[in-house]
N, C-alpha and C. Protein backbone atom coordinates (compact mmCIF):
# COMPACT_ATOMS: atom_id res chain seq x y z
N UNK A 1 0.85 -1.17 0.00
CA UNK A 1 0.00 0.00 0.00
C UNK A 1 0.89 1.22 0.00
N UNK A 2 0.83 2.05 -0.85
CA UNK A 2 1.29 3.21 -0.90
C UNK A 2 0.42 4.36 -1.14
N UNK A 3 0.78 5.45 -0.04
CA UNK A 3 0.61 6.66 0.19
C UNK A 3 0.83 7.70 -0.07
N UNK A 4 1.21 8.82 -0.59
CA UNK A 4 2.16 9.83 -0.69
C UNK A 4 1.13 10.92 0.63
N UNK A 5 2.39 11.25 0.96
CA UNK A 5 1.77 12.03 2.51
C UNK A 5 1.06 13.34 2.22
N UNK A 6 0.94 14.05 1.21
CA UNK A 6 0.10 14.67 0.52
C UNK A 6 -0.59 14.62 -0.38
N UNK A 7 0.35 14.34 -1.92
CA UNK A 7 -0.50 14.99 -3.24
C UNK A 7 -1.18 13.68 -3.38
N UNK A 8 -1.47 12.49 -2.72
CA UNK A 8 -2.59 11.56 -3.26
C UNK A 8 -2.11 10.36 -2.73
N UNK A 9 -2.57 9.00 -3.65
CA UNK A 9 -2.18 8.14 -2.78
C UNK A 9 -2.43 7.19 -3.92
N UNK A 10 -1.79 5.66 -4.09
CA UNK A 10 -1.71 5.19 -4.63
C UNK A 10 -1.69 3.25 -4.82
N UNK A 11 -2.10 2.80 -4.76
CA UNK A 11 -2.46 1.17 -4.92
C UNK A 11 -1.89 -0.06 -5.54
N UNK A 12 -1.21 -0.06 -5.18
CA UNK A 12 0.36 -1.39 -5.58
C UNK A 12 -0.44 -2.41 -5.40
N UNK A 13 -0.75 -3.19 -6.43
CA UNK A 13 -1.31 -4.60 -5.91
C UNK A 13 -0.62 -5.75 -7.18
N UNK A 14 -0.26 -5.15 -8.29
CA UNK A 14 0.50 -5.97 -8.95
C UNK A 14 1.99 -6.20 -9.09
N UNK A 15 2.41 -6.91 -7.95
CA UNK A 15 3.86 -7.30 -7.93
C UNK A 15 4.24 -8.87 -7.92
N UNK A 16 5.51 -9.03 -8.04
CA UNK A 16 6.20 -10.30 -7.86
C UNK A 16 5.46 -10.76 -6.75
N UNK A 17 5.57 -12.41 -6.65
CA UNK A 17 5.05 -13.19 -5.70
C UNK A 17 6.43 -12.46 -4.61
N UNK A 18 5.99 -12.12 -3.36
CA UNK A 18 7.30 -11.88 -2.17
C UNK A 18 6.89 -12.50 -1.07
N UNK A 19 8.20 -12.98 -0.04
CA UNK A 19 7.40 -13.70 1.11
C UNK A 19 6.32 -11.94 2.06
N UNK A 20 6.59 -10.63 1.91
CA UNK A 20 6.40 -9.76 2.46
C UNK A 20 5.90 -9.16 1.32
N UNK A 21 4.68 -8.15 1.51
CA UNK A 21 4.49 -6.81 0.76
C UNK A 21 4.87 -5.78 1.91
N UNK A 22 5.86 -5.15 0.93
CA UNK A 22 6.38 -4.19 1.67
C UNK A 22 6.47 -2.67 0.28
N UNK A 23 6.05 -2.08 0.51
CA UNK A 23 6.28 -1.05 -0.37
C UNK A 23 6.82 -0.01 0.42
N UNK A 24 8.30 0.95 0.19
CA UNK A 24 8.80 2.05 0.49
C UNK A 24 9.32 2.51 -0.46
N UNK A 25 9.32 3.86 -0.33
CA UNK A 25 10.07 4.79 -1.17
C UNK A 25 9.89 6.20 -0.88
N UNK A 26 10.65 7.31 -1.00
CA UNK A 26 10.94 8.25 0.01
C UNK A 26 9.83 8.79 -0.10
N UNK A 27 8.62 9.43 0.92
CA UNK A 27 7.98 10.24 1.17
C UNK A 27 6.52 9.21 0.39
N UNK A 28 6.70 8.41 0.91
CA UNK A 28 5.50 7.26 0.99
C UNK A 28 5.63 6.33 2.62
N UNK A 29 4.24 6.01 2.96
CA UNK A 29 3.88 4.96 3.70
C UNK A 29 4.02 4.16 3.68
N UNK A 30 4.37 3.02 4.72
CA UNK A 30 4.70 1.62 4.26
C UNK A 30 3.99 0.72 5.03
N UNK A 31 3.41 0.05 4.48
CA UNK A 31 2.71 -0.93 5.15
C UNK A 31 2.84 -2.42 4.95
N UNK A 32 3.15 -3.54 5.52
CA UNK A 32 3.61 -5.25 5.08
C UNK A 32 2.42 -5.59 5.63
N UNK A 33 2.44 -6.79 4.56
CA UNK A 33 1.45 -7.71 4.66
C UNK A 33 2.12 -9.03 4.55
N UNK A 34 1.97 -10.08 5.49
CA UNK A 34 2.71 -11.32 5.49
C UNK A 34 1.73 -12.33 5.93
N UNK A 35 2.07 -13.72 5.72
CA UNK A 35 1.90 -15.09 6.95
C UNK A 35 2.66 -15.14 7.71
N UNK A 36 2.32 -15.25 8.44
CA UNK A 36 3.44 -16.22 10.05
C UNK A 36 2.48 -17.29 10.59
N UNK A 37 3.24 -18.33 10.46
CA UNK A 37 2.05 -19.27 10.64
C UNK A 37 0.74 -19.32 10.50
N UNK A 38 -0.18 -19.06 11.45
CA UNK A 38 -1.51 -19.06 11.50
C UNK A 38 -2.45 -17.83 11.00
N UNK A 39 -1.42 -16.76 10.77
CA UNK A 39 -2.23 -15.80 10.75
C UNK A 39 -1.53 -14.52 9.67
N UNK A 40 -2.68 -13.91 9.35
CA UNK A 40 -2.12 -12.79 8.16
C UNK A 40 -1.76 -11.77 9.04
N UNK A 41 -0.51 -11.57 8.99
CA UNK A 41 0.23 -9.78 9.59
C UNK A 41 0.14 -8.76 8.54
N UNK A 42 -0.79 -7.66 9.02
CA UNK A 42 -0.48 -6.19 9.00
C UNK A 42 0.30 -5.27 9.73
N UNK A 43 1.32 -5.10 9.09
CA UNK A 43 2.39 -4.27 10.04
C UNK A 43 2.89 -2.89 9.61
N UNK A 44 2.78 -2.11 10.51
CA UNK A 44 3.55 -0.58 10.01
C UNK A 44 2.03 0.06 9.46
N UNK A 45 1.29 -0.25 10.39
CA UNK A 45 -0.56 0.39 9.61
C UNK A 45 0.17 1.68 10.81
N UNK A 46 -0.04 2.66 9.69
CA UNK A 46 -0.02 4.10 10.47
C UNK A 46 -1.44 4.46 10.49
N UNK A 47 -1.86 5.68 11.97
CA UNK A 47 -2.51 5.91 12.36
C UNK A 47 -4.04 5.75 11.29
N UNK A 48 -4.02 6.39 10.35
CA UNK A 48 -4.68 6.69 9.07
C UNK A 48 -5.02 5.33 8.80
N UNK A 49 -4.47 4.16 8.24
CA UNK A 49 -4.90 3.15 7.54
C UNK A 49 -5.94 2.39 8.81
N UNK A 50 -5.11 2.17 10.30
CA UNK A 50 -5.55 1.91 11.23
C UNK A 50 -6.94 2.22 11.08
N UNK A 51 -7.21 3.38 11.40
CA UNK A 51 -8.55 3.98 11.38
C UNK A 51 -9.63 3.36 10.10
N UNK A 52 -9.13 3.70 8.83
CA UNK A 52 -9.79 2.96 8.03
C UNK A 52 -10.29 1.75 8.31
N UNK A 53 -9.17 0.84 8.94
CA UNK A 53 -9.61 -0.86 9.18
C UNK A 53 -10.79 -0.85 10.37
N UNK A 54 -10.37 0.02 11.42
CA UNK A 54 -11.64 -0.07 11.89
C UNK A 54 -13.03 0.69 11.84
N UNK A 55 -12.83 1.20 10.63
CA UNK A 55 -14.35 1.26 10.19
C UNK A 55 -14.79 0.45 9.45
N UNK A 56 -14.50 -0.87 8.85
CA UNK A 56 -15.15 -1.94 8.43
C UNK A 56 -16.51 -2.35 8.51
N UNK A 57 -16.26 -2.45 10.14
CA UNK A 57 -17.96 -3.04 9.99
C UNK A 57 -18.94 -1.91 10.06
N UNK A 58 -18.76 -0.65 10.03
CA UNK A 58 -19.45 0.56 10.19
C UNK A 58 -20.17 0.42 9.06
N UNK A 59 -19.04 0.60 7.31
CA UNK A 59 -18.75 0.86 6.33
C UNK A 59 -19.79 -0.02 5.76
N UNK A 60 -19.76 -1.45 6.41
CA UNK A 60 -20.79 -2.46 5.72
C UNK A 60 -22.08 -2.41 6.12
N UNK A 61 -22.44 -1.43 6.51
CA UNK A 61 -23.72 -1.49 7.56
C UNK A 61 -24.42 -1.05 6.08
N UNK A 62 -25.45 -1.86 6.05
CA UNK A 62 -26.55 -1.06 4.91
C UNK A 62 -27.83 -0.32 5.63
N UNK A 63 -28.12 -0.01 6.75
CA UNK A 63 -28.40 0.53 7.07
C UNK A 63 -29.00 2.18 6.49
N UNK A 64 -30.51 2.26 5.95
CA UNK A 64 -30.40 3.79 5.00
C UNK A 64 -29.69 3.79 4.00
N UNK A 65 -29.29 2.52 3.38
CA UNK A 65 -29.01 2.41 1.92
C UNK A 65 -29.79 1.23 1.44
N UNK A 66 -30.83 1.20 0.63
CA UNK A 66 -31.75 0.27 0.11
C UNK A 66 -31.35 -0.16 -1.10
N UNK A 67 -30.34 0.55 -1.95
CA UNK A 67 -30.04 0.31 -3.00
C UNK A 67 -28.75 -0.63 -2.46
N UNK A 68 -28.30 -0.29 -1.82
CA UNK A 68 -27.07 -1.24 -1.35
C UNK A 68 -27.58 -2.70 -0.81
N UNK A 69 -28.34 -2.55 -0.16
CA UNK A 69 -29.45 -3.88 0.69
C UNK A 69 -29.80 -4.68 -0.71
N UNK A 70 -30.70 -4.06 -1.17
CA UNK A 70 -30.78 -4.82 -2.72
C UNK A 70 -29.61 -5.63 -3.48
N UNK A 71 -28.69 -4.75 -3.67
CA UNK A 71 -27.46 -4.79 -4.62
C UNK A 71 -27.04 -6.75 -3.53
N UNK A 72 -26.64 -6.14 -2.32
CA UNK A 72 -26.07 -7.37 -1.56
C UNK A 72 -27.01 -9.03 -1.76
N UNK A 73 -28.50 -8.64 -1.58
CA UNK A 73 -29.46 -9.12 -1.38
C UNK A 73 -30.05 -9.59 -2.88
N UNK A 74 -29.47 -9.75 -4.09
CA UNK A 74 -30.10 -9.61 -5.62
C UNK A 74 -30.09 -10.89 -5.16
N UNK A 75 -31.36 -11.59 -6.11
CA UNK A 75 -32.06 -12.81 -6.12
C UNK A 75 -30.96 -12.94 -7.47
N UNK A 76 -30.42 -14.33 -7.68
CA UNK A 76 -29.88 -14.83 -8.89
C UNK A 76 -31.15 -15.06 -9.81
N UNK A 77 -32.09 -14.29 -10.32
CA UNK A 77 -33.18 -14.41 -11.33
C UNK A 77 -33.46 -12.57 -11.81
N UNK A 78 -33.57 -12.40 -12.81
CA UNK A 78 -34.10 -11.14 -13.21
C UNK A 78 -35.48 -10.52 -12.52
N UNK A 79 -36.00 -11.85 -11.43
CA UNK A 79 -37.50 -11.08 -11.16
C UNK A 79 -38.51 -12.02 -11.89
N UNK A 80 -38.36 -12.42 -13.19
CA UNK A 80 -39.21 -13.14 -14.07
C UNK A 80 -40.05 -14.30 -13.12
N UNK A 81 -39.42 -15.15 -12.10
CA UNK A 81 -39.89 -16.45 -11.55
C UNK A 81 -39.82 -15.79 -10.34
N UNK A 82 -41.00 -15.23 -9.94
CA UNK A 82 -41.58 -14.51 -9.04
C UNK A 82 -41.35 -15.85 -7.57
N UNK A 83 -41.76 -17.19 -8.26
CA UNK A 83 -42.15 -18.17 -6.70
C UNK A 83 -40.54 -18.53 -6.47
N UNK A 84 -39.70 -18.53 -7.41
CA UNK A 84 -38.14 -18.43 -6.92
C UNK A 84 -38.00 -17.40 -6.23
N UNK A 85 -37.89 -16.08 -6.77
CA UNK A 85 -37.69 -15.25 -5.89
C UNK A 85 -38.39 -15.34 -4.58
N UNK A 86 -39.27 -15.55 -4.19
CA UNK A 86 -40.07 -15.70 -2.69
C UNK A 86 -39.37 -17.13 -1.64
N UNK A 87 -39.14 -17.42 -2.31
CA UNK A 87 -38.36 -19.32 -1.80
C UNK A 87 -36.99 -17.96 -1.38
N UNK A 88 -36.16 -17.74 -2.45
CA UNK A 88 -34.81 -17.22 -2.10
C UNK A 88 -35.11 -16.31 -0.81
N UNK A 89 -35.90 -15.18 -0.90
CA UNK A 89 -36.06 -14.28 0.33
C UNK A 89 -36.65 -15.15 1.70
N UNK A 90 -37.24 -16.21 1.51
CA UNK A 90 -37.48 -16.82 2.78
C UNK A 90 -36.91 -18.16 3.19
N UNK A 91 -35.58 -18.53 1.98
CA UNK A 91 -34.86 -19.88 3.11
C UNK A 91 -33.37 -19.15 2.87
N UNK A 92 -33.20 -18.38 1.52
CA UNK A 92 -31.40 -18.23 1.71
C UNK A 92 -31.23 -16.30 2.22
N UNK A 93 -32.18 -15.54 2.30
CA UNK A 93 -31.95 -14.63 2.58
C UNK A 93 -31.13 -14.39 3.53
N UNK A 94 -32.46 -15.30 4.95
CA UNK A 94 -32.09 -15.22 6.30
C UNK A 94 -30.70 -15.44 6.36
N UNK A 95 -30.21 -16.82 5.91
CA UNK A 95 -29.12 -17.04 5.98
C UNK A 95 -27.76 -15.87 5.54
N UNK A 96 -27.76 -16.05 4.88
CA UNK A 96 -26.58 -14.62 4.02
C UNK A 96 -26.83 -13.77 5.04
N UNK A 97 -28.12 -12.85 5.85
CA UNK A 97 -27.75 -12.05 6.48
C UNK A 97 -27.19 -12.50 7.89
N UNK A 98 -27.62 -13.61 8.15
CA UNK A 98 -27.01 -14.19 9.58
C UNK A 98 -25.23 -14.52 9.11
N UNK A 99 -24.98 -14.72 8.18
CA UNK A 99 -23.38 -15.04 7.97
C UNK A 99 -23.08 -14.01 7.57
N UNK A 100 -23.18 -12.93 7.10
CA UNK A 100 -22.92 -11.45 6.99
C UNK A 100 -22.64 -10.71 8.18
N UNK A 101 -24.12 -10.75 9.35
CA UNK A 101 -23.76 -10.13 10.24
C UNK A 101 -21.98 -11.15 11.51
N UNK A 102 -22.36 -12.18 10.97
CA UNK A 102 -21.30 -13.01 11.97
C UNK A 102 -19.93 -12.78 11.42
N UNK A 103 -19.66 -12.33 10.38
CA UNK A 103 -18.58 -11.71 9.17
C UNK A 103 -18.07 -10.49 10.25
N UNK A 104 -19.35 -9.92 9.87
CA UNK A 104 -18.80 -8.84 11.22
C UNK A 104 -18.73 -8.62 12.15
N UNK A 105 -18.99 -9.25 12.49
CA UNK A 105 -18.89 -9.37 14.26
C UNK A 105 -17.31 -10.01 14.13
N UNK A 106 -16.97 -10.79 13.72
CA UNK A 106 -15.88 -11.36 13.82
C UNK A 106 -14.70 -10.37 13.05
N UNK A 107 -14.83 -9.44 12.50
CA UNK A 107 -13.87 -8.57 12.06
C UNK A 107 -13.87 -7.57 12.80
N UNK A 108 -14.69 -7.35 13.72
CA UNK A 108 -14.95 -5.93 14.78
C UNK A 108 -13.95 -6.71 16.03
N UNK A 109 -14.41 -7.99 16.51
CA UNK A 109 -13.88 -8.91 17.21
C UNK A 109 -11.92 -8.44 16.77
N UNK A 110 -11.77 -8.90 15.67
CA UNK A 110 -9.92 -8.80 15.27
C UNK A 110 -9.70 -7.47 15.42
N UNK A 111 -10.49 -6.84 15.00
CA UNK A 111 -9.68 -5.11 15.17
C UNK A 111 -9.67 -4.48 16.47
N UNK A 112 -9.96 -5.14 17.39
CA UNK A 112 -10.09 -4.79 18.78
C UNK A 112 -8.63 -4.42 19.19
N UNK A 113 -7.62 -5.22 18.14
CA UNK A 113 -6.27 -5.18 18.66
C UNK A 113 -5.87 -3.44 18.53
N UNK A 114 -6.29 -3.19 17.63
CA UNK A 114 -6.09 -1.90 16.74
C UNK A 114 -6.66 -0.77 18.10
N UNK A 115 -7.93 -0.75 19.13
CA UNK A 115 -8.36 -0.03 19.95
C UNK A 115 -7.06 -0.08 20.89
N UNK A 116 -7.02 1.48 21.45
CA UNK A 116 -6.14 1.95 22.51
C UNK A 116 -6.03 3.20 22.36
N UNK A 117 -4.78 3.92 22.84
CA UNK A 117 -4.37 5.16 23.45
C UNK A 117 -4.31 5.72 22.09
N UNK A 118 -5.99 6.49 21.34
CA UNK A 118 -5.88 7.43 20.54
C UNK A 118 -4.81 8.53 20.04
N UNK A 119 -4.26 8.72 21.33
CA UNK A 119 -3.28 10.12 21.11
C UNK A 119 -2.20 9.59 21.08
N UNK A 120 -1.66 7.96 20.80
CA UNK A 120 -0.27 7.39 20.35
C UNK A 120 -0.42 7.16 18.76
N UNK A 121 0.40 7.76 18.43
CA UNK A 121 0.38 7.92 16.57
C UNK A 121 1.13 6.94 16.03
N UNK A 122 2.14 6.26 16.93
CA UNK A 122 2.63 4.93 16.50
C UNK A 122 1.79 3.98 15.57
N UNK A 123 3.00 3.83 14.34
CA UNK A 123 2.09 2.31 13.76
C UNK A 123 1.98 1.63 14.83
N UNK A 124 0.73 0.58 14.08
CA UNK A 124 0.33 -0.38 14.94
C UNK A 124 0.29 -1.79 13.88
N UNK A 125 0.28 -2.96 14.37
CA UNK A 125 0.04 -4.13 13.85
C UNK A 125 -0.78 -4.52 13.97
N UNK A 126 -1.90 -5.27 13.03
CA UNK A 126 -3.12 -6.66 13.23
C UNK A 126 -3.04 -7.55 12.88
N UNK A 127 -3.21 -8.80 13.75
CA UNK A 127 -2.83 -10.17 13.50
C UNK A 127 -4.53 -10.83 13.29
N UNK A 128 -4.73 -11.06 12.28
CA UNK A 128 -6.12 -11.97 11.45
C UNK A 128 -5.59 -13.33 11.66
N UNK A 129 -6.34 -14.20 12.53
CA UNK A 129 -6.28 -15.71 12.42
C UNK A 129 -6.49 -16.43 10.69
N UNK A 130 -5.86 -17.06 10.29
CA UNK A 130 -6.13 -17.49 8.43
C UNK A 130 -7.17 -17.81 9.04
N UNK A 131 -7.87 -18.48 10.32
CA UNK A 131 -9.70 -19.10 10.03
C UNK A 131 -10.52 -18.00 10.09
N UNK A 132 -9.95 -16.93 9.97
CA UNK A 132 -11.03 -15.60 10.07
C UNK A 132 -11.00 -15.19 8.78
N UNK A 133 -10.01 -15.42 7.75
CA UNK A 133 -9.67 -14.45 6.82
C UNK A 133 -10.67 -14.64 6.01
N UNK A 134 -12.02 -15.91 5.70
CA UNK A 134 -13.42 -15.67 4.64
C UNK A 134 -14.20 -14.67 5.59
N UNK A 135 -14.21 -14.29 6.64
CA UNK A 135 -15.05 -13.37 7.50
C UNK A 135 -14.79 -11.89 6.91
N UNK A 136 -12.89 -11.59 6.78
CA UNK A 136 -12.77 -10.80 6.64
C UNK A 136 -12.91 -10.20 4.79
N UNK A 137 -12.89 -11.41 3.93
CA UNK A 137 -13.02 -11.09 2.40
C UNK A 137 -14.87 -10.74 2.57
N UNK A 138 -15.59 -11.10 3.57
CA UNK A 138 -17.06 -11.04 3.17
C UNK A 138 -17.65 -9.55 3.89
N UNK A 139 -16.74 -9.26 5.10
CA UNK A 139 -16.62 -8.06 5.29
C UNK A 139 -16.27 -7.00 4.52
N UNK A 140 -15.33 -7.12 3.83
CA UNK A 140 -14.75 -5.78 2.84
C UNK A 140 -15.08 -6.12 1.87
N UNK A 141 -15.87 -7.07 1.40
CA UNK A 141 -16.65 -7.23 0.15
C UNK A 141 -17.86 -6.60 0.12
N UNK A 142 -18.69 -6.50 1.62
CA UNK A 142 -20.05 -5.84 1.87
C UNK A 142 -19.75 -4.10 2.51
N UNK A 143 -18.53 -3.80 2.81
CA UNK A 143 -17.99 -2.46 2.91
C UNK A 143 -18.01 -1.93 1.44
N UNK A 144 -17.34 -2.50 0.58
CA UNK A 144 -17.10 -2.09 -0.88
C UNK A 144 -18.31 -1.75 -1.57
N UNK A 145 -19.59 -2.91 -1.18
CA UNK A 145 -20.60 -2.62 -1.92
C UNK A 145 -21.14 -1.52 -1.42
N UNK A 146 -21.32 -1.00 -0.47
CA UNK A 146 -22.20 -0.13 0.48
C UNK A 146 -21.57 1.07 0.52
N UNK A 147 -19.91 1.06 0.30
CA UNK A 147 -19.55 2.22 0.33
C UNK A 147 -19.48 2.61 -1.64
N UNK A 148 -19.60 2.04 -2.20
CA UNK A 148 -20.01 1.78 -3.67
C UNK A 148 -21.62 2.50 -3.87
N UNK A 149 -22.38 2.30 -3.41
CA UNK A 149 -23.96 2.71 -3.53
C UNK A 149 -24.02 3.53 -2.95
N UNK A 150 -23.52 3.82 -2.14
CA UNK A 150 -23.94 5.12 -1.02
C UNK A 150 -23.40 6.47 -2.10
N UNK A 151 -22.25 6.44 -2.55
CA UNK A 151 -21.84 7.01 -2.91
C UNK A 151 -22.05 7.11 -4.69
N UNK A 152 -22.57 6.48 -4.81
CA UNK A 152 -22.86 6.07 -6.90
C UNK A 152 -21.43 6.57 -7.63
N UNK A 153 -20.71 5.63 -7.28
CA UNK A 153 -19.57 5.31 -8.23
C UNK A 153 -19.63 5.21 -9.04
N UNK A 154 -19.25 5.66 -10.16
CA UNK A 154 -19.33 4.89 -11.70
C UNK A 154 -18.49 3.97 -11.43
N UNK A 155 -18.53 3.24 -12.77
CA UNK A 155 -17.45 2.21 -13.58
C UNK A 155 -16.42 3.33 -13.61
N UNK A 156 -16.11 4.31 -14.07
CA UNK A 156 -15.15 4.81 -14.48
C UNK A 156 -13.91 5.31 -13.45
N UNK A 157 -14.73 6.05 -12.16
CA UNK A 157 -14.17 6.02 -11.02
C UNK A 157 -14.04 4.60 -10.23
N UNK A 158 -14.72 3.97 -10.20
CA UNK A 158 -14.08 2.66 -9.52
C UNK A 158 -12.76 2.12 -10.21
N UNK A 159 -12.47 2.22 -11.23
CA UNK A 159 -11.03 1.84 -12.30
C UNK A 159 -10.12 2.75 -12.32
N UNK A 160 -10.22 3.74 -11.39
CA UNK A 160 -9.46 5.04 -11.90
C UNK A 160 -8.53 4.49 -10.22
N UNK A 161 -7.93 4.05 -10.54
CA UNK A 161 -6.84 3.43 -9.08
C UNK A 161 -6.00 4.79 -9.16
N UNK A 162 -5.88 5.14 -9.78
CA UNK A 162 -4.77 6.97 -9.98
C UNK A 162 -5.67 7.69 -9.25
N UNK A 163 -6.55 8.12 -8.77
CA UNK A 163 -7.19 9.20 -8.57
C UNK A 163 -6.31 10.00 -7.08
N UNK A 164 -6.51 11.11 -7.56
CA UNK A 164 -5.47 12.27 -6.63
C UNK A 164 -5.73 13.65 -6.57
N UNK A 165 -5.86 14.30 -5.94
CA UNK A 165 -6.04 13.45 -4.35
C UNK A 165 -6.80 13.95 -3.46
N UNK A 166 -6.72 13.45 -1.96
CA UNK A 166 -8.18 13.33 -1.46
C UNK A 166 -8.40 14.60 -0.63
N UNK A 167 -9.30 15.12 -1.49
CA UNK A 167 -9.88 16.38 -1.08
C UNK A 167 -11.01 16.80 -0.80
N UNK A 168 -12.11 15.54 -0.68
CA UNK A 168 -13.38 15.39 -0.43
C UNK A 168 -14.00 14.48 0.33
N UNK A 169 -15.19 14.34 0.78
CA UNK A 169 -15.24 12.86 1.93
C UNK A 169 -15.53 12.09 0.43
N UNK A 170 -15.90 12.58 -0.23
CA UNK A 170 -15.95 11.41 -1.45
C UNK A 170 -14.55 10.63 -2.28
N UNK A 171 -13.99 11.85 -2.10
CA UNK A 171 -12.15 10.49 -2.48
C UNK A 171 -11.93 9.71 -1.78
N UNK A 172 -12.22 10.51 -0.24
CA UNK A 172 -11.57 9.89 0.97
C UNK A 172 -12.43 8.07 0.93
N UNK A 173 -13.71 8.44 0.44
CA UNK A 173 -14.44 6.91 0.34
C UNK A 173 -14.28 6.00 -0.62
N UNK A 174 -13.43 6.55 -2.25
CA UNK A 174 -12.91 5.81 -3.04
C UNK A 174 -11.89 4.95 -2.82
N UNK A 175 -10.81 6.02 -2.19
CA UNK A 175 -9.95 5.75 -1.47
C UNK A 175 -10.03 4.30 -0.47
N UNK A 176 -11.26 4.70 0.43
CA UNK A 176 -11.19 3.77 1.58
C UNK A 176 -11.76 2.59 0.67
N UNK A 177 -12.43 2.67 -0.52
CA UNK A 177 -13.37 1.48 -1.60
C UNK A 177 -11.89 0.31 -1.95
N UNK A 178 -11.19 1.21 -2.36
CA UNK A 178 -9.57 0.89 -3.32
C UNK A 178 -8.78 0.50 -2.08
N UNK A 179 -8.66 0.73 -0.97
CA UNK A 179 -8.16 0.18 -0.05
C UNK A 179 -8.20 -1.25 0.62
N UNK A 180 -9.57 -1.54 0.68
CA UNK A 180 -10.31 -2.53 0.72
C UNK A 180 -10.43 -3.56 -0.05
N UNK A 181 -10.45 -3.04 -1.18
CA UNK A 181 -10.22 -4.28 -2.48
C UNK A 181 -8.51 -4.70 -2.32
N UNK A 182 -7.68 -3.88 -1.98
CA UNK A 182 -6.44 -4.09 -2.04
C UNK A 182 -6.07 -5.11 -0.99
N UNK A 183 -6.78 -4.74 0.25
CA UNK A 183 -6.83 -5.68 1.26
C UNK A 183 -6.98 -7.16 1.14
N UNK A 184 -8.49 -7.22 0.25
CA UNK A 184 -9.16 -8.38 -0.31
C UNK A 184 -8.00 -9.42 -0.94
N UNK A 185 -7.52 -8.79 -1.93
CA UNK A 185 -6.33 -9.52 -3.01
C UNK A 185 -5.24 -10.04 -1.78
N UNK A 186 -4.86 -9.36 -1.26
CA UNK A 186 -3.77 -9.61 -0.35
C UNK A 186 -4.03 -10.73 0.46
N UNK A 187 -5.28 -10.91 1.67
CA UNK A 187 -5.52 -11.73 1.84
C UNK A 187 -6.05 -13.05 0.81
N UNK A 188 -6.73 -12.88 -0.26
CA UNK A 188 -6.39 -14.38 -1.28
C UNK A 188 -5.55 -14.48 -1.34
N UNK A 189 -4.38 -13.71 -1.62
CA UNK A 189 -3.03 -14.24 -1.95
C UNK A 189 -1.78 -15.00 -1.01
N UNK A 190 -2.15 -14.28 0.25
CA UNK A 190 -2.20 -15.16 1.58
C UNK A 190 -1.87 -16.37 1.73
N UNK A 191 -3.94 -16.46 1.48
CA UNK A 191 -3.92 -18.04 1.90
C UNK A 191 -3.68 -19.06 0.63
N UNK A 192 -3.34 -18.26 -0.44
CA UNK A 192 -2.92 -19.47 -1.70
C UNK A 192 -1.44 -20.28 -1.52
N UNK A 193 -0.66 -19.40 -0.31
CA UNK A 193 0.68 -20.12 -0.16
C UNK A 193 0.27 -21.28 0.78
């Protein structure tokens, strides 16, 4: 993950296989992403990214977004087979939202590490158990969508990984969109070793 501490910020996700993602270079952020045994390390999360991670389960809340509720919630049918659709909303709905909300609960649960002494600006580290890490792809998968609808992204801005820089709560949420997906990849890539 790279930063530039002002004019914008920027999204490294296509590199060599490394045992570490580590990106530095002068007057950028650095943040690693590794395994150690059991669990995915985030290390060197400065104050800023920190914060981002724990708004996760905030971020996924659809809550006053209906278009987002929908979007999460689409019946695999156009609508046409009306008695499918009614079967889906009353045996697999429930479900998806009961493993959705347990998604998050269990990612609010890991970032607990991240809570403490606000006014220490020190990076900090989070250690994700690998048996948490589908909790955490279904978490920032339902952050992405919600912070995606809330905001009506195009196609064009969601692809625009350059965008610079953040000068609005609306970059700041592309930003946090592109962050998240970056997250996502990292952890698949994770657990493929």
């Amino acid at each position: 993950m790279e930063r530039h501490a002002r004019a914008g910020r920027t999204l490294c996700a296509a590199i060599a296989r490394l045992p570490t993602a580590r990106y530095t270079r002068e007057g950028l952020l650095v943040m690693e992403i590794c395994r150690r045994k059991n669990q995915i390390e985030i290390s060197e999360l400065d104050p800023f990214l920190a914060e981002l991670l724990r708004q996760i389960p905030a971020s996924a809340n659809r809550e006053g977004a209906p278009a987002a509720e929908e979007r999460i919630f689409s019946a695999p049918t156009n609508g046409s087979e009306t008695e499918f659709r009614s079967e889906w909303r009353m045996y697999v709905e429930p479900e998806l939202r009961r493993l959705f909300q347990t998604a998050a609960q269990t990612v609010a649960g890991d970032l607990e590490q991240l809570n403490g002494n606000e006014k220490n600006l020190a990076n900090r580290t989070l250690r994700i158990p690998t048996k948490h890490a589908d909790a955490w792809l279904s978490a920032l998968n339902q952050a992405r969508l919600v912070i995606a609808v809330k905001n009506s992204f195009t196609e064009t801005e969601l692809n625009d990984h350059l965008h610079s820089p953040i000068g609005s709560r609306r970059d700041l949420s592309l930003f946090q969109l592109n962050f998240y997906g970056f997250l996502q990849e990292f952890i698949l890539r994770e657990l493929e070793c």
